[in-house]
Protein backbone atom coordinates (compact mmCIF):
# COMPACT_ATOMS: atom_id res chain seq x y z
CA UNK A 1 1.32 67.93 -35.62
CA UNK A 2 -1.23 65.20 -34.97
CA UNK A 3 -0.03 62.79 -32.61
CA UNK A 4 0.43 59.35 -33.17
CA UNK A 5 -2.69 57.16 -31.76
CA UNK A 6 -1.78 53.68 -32.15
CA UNK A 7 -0.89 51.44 -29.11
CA UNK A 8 2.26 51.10 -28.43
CA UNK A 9 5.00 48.06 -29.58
CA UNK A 10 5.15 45.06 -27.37
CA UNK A 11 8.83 44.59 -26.14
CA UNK A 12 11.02 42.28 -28.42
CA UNK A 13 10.59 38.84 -26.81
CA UNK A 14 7.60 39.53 -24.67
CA UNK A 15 4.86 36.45 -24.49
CA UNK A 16 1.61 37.69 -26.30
CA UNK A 17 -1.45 37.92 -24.04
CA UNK A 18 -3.46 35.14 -23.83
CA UNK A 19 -7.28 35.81 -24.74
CA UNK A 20 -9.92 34.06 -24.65
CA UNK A 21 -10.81 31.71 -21.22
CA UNK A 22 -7.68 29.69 -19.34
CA UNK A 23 -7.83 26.10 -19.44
CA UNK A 24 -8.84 24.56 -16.54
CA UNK A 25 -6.37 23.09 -14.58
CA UNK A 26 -5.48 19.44 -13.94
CA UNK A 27 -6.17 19.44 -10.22
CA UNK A 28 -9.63 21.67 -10.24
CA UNK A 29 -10.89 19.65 -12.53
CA UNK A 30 -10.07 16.23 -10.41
CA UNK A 31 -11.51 17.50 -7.32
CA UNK A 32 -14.61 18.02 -9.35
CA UNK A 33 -14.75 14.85 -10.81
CA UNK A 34 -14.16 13.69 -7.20
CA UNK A 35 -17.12 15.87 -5.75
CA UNK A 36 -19.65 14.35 -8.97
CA UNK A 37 -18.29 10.94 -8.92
CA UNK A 38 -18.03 10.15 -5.23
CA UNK A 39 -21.44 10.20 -4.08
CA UNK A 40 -22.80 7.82 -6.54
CA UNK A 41 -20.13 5.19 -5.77
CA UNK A 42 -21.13 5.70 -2.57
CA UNK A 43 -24.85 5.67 -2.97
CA UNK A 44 -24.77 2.34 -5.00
CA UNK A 45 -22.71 0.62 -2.71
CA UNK A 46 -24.93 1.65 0.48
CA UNK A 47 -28.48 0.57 -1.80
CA UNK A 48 -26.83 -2.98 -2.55
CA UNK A 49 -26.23 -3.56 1.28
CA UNK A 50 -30.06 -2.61 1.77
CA UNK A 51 -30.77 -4.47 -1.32
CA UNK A 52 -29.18 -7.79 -0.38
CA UNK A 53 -30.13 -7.28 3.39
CA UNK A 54 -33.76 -7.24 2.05
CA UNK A 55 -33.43 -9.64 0.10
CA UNK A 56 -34.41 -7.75 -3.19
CA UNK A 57 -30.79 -8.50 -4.85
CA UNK A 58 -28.86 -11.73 -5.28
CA UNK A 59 -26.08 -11.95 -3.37
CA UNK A 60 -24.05 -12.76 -6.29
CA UNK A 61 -21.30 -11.22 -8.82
CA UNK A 62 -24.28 -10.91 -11.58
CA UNK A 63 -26.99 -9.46 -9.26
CA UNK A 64 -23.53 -7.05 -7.90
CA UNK A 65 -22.98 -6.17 -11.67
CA UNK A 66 -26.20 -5.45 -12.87
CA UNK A 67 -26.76 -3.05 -9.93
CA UNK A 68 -23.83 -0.84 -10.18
CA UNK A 69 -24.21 -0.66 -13.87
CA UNK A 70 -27.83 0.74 -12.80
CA UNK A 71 -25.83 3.02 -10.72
CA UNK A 72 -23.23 3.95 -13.88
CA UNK A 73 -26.25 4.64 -16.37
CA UNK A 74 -27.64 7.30 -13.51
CA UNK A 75 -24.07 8.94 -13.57
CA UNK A 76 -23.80 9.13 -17.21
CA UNK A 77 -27.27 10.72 -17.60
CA UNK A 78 -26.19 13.30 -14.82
CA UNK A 79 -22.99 14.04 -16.31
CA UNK A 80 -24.79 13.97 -20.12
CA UNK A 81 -27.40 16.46 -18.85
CA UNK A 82 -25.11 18.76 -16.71
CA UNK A 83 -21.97 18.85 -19.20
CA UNK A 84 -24.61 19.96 -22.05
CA UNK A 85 -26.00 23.11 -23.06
CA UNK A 86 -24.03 25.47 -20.94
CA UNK A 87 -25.00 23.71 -18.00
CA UNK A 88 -22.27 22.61 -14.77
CA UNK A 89 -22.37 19.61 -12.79
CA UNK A 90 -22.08 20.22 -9.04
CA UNK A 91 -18.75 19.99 -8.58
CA UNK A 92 -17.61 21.69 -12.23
CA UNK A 93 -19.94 24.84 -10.39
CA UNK A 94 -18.04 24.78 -7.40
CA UNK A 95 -14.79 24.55 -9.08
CA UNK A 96 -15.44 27.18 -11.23
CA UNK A 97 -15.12 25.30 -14.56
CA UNK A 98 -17.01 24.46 -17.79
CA UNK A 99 -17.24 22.02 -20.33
CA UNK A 100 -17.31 23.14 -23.94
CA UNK A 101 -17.03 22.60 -27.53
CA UNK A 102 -13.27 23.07 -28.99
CA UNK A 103 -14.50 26.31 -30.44
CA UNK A 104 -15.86 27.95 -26.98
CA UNK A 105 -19.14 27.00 -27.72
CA UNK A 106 -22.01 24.77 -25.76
CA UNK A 107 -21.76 20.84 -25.95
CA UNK A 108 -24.63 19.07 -27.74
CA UNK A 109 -26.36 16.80 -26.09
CA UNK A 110 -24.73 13.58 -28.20
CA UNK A 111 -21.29 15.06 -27.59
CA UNK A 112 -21.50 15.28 -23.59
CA UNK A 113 -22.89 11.67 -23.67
CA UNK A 114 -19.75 10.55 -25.55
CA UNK A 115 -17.45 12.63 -23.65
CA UNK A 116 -19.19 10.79 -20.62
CA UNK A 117 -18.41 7.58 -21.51
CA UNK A 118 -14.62 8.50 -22.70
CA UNK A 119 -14.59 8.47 -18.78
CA UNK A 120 -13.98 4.79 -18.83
CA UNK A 121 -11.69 4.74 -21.73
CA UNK A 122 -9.48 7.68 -19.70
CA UNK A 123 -9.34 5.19 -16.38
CA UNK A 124 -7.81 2.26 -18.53
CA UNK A 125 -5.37 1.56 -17.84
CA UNK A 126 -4.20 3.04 -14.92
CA UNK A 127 -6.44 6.81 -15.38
CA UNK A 128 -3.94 7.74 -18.15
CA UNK A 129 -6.30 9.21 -20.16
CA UNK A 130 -6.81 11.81 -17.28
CA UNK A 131 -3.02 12.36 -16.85
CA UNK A 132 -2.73 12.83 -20.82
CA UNK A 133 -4.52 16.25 -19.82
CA UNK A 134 -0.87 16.90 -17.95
CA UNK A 135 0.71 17.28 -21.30
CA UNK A 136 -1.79 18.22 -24.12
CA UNK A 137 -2.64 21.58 -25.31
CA UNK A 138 -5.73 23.19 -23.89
CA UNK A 139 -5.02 20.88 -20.86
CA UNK A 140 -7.71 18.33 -22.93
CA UNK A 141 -7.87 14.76 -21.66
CA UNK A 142 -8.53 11.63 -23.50
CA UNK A 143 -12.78 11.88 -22.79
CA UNK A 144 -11.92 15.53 -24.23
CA UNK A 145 -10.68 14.03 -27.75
CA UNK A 146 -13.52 11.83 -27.76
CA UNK A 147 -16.01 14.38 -27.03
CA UNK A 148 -14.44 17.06 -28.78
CA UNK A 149 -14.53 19.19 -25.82
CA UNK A 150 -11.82 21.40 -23.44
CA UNK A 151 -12.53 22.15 -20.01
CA UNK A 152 -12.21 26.23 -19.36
CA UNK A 153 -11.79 28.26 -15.98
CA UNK A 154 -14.10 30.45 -15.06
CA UNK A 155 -12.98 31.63 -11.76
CA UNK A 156 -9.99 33.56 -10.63
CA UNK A 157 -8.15 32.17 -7.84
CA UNK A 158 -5.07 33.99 -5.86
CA UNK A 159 -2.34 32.36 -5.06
CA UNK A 160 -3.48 30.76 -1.45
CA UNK A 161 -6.79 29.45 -3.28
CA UNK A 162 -4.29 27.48 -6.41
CA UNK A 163 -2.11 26.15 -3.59
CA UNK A 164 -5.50 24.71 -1.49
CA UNK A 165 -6.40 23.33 -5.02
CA UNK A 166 -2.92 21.42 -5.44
CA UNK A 167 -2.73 20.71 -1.85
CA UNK A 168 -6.40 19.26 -1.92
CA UNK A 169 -6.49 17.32 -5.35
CA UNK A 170 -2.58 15.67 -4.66
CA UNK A 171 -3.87 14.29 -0.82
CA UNK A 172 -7.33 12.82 -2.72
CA UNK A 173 -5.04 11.35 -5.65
CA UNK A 174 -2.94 9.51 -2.43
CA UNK A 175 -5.78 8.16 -0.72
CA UNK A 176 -7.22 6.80 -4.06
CA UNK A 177 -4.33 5.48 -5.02
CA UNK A 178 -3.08 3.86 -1.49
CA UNK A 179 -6.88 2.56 -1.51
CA UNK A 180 -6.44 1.26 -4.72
CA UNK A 181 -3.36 -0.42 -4.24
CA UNK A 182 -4.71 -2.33 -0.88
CA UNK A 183 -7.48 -3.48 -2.95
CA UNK A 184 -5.41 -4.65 -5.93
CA UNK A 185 -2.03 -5.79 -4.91
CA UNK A 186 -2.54 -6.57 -0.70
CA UNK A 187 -5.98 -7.08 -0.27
CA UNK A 188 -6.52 -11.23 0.09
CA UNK A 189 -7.02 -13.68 -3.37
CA UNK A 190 -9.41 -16.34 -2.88
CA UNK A 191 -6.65 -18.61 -2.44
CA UNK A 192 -5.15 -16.94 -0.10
CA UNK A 193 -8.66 -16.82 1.90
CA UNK A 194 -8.67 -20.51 1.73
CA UNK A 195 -5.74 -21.18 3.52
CA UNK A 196 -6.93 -18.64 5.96
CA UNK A 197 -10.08 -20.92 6.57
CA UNK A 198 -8.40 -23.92 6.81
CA UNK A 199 -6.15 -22.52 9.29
CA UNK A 200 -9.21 -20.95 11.43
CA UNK A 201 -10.23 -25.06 11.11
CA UNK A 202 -7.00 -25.96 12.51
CA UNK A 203 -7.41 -24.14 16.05
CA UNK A 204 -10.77 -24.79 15.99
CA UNK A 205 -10.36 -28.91 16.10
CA UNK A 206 -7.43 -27.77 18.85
CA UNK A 207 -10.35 -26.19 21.00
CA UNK A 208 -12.54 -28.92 20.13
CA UNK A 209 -10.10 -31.18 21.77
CA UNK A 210 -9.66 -28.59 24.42
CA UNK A 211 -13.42 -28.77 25.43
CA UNK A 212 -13.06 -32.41 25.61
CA UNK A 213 -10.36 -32.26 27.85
CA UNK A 214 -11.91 -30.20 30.20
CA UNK A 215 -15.11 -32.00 30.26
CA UNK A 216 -12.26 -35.13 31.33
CA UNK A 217 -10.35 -33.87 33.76
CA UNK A 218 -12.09 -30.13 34.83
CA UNK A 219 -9.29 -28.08 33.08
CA UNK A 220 -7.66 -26.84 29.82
CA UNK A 221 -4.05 -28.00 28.65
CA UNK A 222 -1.12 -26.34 26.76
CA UNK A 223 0.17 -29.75 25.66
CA UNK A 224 -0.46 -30.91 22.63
CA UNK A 225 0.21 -34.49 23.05
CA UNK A 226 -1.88 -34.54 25.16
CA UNK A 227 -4.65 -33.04 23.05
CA UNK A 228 -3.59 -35.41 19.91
CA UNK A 229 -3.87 -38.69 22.45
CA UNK A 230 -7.73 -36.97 22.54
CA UNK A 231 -8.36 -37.03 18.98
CA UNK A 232 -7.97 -41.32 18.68
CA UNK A 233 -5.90 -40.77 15.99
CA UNK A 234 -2.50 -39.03 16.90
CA UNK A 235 -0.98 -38.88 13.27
CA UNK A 236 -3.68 -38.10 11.75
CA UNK A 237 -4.44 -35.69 13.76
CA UNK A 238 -0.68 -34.01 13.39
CA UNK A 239 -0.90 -34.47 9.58
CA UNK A 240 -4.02 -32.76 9.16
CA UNK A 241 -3.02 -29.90 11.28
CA UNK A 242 0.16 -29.23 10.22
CA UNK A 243 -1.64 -29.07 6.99
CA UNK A 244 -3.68 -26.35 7.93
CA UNK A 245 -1.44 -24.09 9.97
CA UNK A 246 2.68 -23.09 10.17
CA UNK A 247 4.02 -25.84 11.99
CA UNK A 248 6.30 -23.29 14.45
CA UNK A 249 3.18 -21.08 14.56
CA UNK A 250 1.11 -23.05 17.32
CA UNK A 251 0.48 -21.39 20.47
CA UNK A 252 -1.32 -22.56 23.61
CA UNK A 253 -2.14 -20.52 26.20
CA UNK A 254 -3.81 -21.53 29.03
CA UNK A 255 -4.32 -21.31 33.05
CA UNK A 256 -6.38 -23.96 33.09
CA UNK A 257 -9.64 -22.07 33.18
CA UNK A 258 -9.14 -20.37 30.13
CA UNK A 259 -7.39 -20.83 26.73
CA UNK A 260 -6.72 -18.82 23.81
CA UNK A 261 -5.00 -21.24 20.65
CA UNK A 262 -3.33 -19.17 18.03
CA UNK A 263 -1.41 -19.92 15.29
CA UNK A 264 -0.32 -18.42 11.25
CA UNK A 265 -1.90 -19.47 7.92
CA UNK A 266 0.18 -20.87 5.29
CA UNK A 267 -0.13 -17.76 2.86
CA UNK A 268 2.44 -15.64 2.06
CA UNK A 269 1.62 -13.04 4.67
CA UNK A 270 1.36 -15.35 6.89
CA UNK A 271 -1.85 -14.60 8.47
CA UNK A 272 -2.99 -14.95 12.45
CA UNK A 273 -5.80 -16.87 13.18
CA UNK A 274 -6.73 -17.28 16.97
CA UNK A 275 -9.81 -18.74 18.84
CA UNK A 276 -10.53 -19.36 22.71
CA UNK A 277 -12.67 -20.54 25.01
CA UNK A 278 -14.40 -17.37 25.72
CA UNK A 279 -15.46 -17.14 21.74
CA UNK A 280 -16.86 -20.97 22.24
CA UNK A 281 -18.64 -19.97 25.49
C-alpha cells in the first residue's frame, strides 16, 4: 500500500506561518531615520554659522529659512534617490531594512519623493504619523499611506541585538523629546528675554554708580543709599530700578576693593543676572 505523501495537518488552533518578509519594526526603523536625518540637521546648522560669520547669509529669520530649506531639498533628493529602485539609504542599510511598494516590489521614483515629503505631514503634530506605524498593519506609517509603501526587515536579529535596538531607539526618542521640550516649553520667549535685559541694565547703572563711588572716596559700597544719593536723582533712581529687577533680589557684595551686584529678573523663572567690577575692569 502506497503511503500517504502529503504534509501533515497543522494542529487545531496553531498560528499559520507567516511568509513573505517581516515588517520592519518601529524602533529599527527610527534609529535609521535618526542615522539619515541627523547629519544634515547638523550640517546646515554648522554652514549657517560659517555662512553668517562670513558674511555670505543675513543674519535674519528669512536668510535662516531660506537656508535650511536648501538644506531640506538636499535631504529629500537623498531620501528620493536612496528609497527608490531597490536602493537603501545609509542608515535603512545598516538597519537592515527596505522601502517598498505595498506589493513587495521597488518604489518608483515619484512614489519615494512623495513618501519623502509625507515626512513632514508624519511630524505634525507631535510625530504622530510615525507612532501611527505602532498600530497599523504592516507596521506602515502615515509617509507609508502617502507613498504607498511598507518598510520590510531584511536582517535577522537574536534576541540581545532586538533588545540593543529597543534599548537604543527608546534613549534617542528621550533625548529628542527632553530637547524638544527645553526648546518649546522652558527655553526663554522674547518677552521673557526682555525683562532679562532690563534687569542686566539694572546692576549695570548699580556698578556705574559703584565706579563713581570709588573714583570719590577710593572704595566700593554695599549701601545703596548711598549709591542712589550718587545718581542726583534718588527716586528716580529707585523707581527705575525696582522696575527692572525683584525688589528683595538686590545683592551687594563688596570688600571695598571689589564688588559683585546681583540680583533676579522679573520673569516667571525668575532669572539671575550679576555683574562686578572685575567684568568692568
Amino acid at each position: 500500500m502506497q503511503e500517504d505523501i502529503l504534509p501533515p495537518a497543522a494542529p487545531i488552533g496553531a498560528a499559520p506561518e507567516e511568509t513573505g518578509p517581516r515588517p520592519a519594526g518601529f524602533n529599527e526603523r527610527f534609529i535609521a531615520y535618526v542615522i539619515d536625518a541627523l547629519p544634515f540637521v547638523l550640517a546646515a546648522y554648522w554652514t549657517m554659522g560659517m555662512m553668517i560669520a562670513s558674511g555670505n547669509l543675513a543674519n535674519t529669520p528669512g536668510g535662516q529659512l531660506r537656508w535650511k530649506l536648501a538644506w531640506i531639498a538636499l535631504y529629500l533628493v537623498y531620501e528620493t534617490w536612496l528609497s527608490s529602485g531597490g536602493r537603501a539609504t545609509v542608515g535603512k542599510l545598516i538597519m537592515g531594512i527596505r522601502v517598498r511598494n505595498k506589493d513587495g516590489s521597488n518604489l518608483s521614483v515619484p512614489k519615494a519623493f512623495f513618501r519623502s515629503l509625507g515626512y513632514f505631514a508624519s511630524a505634525t503634530p507631535l510625530n504622530l504619523g510615525y507612532v501611527l506605524a505602532l498600530f497599523t498593519p504592516d507596521k506602515r506609517a502615515l509617509h507609508d499611506y502617502i507613498g504607498g509603501s511598507r518598510v520590510i526587515s531584511v536582517k535577522e536579529r537574536g534576541d540581545f541585538a532586538q533588545g540593543a535596538v529597543f534599548a537604543v531607539s527608546w534613549a534617542l526618542m528621550l533625548f529628542f523629546g527632553v530637547t524638544w521640550l527645553n526648546q518649546t516649553f522652558l527655553a526663554m520667549t522674547p518677552s521673557e528675554k526682555r525683562l532679562v535685559a532690563q534687569a542686566r541694565r539694572g546692576v549695570n547703572a548699580v556698578a556705574k554708580l559703584q565706579d563713581m563711588h570709588m573714583n570719590s572716596y577710593g572704595v566700593y559700597t554695599d549701601d545703596i543709599r548711598r549709591l542712589a544719593a550718587m545718581s542726583g536723582d534718588v527716586n528716580r533712581f529707585r523707581r527705575e530700578l525696582m522696575d527692572c529687577i525683584d525688589p528683595a533680589s538686590l545683592v551687594i557684595a563688596t570688600d571695598g576693593s571689589e564688588y559683585v551686584v546681583t540680583a533676579k529678573a522679573k520673569n516667571w523663572r525668575k532669572t539671575e543676572v550679576a555683574v562686578s567690577s572685575r567684568d568692568r575692569k
